[in-house]
N, C-alpha and C. Protein backbone atom coordinates (compact mmCIF):
# COMPACT_ATOMS: atom_id res chain seq x y z
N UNK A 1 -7.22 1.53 11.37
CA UNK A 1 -7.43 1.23 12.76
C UNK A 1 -6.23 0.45 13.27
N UNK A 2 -5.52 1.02 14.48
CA UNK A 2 -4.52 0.08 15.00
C UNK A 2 -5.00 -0.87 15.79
N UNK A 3 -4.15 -1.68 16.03
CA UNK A 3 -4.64 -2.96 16.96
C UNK A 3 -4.03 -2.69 18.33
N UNK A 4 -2.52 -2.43 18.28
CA UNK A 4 -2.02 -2.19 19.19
C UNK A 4 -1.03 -0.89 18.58
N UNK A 5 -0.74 -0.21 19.98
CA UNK A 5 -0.62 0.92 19.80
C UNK A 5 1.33 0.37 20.16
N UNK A 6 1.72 -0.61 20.79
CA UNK A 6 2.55 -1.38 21.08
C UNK A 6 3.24 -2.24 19.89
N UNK A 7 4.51 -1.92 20.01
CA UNK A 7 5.71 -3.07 19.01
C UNK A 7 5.92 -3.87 19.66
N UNK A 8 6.47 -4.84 18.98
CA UNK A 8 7.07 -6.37 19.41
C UNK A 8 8.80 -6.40 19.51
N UNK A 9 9.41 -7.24 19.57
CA UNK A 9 11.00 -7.40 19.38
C UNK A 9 11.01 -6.94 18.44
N UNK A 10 10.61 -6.83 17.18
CA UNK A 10 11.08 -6.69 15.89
C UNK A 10 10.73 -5.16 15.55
N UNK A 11 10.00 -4.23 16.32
CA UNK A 11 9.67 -3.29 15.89
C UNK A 11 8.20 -3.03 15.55
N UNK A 12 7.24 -3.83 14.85
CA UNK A 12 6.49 -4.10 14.04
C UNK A 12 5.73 -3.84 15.00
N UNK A 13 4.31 -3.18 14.55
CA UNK A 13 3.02 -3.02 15.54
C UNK A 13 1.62 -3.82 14.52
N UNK A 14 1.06 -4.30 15.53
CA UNK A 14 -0.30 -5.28 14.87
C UNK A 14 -1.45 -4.12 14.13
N UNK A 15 -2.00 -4.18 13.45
CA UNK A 15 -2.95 -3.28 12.86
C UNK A 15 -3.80 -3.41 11.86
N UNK A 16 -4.89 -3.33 11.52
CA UNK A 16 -5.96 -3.77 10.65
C UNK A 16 -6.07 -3.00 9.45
N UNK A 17 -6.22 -3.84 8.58
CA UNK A 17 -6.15 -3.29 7.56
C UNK A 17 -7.50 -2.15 7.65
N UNK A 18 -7.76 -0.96 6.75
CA UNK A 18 -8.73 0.03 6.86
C UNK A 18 -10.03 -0.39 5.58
N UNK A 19 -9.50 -1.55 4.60
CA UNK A 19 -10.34 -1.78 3.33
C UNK A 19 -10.82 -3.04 3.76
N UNK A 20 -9.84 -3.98 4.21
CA UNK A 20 -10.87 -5.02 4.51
C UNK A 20 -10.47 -5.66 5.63
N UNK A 21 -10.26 -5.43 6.59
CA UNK A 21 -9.86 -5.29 8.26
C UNK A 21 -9.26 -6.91 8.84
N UNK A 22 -8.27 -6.98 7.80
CA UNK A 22 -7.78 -7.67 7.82
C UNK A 22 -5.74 -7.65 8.58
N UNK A 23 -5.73 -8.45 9.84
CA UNK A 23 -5.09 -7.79 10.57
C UNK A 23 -3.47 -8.41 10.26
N UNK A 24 -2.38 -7.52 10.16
CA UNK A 24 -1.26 -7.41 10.21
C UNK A 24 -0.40 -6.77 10.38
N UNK A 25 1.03 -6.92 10.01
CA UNK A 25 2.31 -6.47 10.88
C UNK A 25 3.11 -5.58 10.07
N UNK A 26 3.05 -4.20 10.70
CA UNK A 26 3.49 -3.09 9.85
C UNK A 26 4.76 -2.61 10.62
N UNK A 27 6.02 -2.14 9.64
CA UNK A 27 7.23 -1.54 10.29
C UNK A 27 8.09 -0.55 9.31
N UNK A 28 7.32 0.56 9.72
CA UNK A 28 8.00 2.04 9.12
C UNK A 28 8.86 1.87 9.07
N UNK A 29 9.36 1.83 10.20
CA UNK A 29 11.01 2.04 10.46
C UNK A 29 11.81 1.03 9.67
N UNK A 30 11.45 0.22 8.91
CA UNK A 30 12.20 -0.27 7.71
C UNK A 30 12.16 -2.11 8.04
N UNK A 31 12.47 -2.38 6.53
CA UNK A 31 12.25 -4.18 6.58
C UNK A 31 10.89 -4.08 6.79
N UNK A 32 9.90 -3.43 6.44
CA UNK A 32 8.76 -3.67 6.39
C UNK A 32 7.93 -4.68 5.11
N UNK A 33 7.25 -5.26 4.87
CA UNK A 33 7.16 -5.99 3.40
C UNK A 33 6.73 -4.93 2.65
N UNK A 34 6.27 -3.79 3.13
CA UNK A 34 5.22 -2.89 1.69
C UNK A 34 6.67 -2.19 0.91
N UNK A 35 7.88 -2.65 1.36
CA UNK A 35 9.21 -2.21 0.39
C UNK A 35 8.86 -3.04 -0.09
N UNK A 36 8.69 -4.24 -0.60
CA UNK A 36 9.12 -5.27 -1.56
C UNK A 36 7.90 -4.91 -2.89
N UNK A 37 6.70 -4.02 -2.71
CA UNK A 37 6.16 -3.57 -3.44
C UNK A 37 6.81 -2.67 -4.59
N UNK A 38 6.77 -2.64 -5.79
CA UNK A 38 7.51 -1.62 -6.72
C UNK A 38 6.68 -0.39 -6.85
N UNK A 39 5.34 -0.50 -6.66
CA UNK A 39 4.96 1.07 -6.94
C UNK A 39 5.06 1.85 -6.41
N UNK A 40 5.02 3.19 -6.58
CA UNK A 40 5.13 4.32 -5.57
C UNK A 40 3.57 5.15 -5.44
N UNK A 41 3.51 4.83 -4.16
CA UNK A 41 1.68 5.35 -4.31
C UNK A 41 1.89 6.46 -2.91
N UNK A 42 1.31 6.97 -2.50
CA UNK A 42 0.68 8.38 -1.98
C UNK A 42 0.49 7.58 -0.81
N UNK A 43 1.26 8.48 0.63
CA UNK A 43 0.94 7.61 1.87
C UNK A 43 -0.73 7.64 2.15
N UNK A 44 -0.73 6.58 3.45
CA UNK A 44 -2.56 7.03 3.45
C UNK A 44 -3.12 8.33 3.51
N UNK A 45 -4.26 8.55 3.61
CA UNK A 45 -5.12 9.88 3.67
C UNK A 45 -6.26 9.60 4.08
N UNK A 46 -6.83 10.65 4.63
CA UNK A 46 -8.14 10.37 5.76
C UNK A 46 -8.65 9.20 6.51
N UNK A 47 -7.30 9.56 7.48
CA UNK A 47 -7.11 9.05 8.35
C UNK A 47 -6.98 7.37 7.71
N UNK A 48 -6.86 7.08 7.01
CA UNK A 48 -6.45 6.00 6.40
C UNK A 48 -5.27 5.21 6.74
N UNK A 49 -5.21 3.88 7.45
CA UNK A 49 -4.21 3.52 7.94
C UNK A 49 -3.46 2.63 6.97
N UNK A 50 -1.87 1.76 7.20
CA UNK A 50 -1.63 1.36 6.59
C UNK A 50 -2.31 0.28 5.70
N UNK A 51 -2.08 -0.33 4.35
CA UNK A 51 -3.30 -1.46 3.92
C UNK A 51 -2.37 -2.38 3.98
N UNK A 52 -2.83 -3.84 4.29
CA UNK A 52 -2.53 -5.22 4.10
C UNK A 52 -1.93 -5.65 2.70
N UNK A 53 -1.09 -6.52 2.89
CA UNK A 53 -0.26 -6.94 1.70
C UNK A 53 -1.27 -6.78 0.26
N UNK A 54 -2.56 -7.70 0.35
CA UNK A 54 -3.53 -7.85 -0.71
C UNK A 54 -3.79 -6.60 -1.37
N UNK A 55 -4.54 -5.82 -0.01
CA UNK A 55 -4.87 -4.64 -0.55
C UNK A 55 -3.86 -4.02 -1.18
N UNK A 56 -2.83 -3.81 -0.66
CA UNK A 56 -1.70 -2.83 -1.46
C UNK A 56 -1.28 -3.45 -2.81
N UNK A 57 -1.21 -4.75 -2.72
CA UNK A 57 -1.03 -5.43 -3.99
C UNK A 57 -2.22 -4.51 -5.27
N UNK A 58 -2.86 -4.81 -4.44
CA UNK A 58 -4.54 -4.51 -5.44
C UNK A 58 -4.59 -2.91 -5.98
N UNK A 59 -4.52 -1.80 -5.10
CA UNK A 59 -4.15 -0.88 -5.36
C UNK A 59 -3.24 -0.51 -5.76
N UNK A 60 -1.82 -1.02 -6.03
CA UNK A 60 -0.79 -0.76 -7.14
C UNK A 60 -0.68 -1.11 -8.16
N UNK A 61 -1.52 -2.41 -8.68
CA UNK A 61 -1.71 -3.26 -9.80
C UNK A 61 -2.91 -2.29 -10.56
N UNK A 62 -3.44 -1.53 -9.77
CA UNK A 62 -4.80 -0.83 -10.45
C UNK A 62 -3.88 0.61 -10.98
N UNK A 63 -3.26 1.23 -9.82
CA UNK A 63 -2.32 2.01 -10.25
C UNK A 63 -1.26 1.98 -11.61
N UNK A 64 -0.92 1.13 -11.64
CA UNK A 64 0.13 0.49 -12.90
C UNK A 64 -0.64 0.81 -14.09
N UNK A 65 -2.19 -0.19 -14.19
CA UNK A 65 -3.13 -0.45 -15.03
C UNK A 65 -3.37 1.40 -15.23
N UNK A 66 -3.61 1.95 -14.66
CA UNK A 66 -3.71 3.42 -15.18
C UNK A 66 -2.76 4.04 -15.73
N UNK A 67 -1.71 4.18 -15.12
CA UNK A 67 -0.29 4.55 -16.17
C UNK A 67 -0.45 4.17 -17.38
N UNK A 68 -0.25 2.32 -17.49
CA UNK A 68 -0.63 1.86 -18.65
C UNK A 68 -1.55 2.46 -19.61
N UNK A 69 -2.44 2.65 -18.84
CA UNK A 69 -3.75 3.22 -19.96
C UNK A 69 -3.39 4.65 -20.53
N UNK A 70 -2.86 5.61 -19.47
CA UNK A 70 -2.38 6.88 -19.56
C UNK A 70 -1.50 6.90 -21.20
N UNK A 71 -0.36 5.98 -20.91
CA UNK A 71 0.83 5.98 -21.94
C UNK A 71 0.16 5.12 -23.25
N UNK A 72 -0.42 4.79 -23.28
CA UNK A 72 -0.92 4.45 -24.59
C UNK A 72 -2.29 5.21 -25.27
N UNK A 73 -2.75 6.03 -24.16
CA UNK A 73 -3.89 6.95 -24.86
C UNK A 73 -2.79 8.32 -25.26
N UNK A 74 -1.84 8.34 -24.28
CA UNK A 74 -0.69 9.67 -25.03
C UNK A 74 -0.02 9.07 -26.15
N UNK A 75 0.25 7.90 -26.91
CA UNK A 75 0.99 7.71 -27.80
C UNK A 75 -0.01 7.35 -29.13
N UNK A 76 -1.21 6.96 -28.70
CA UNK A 76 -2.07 7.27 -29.85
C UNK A 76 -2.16 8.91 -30.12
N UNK A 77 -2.54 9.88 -29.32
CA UNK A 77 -2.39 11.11 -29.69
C UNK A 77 -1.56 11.61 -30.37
N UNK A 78 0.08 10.83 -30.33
CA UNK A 78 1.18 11.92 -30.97
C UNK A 78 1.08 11.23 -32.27
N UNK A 79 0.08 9.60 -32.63
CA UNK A 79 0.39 9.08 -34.12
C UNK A 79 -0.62 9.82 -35.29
């Protein structure tokens, strides 16, 4: 859900998070904070808007945690 459909000086438009509607400042167009994130996750989907620092934190740390799990259930297989 957006907040405003409107940017500020900086570019950035206000907008709520979609998981726990928690409201902040998103900027595609770059210098946004969700770069400073390392994972690479799948833009939103159904109709899913951008998520808040936490959330994205939360969902890439869960993401990671699956890889993790992935690469060590494949390396027990090849022993």
């Amino acid at each position: 859900m957006t907040i405003s459909s409107g940017r500020n000086a900086a570019g950035e438009r206000r907008t709520a998070c979609p998981r726990c509607g928690t409201v902040f400042g998103c900027n595609l167009s770059g210098g946004c904070w969700c770069n400073d994130i390392s994972a690479r996750l799948p833009l939103p989907t159904n109709d899913e808007d951008c998520l808040c620092p936490a959330c994205l934190r939360a969902v890439a740390d869960a993401a990671r945690r699956t890889a993790d799990d992935r690469s060590k259930t494949s390396d027990l297989s090849k022993s």
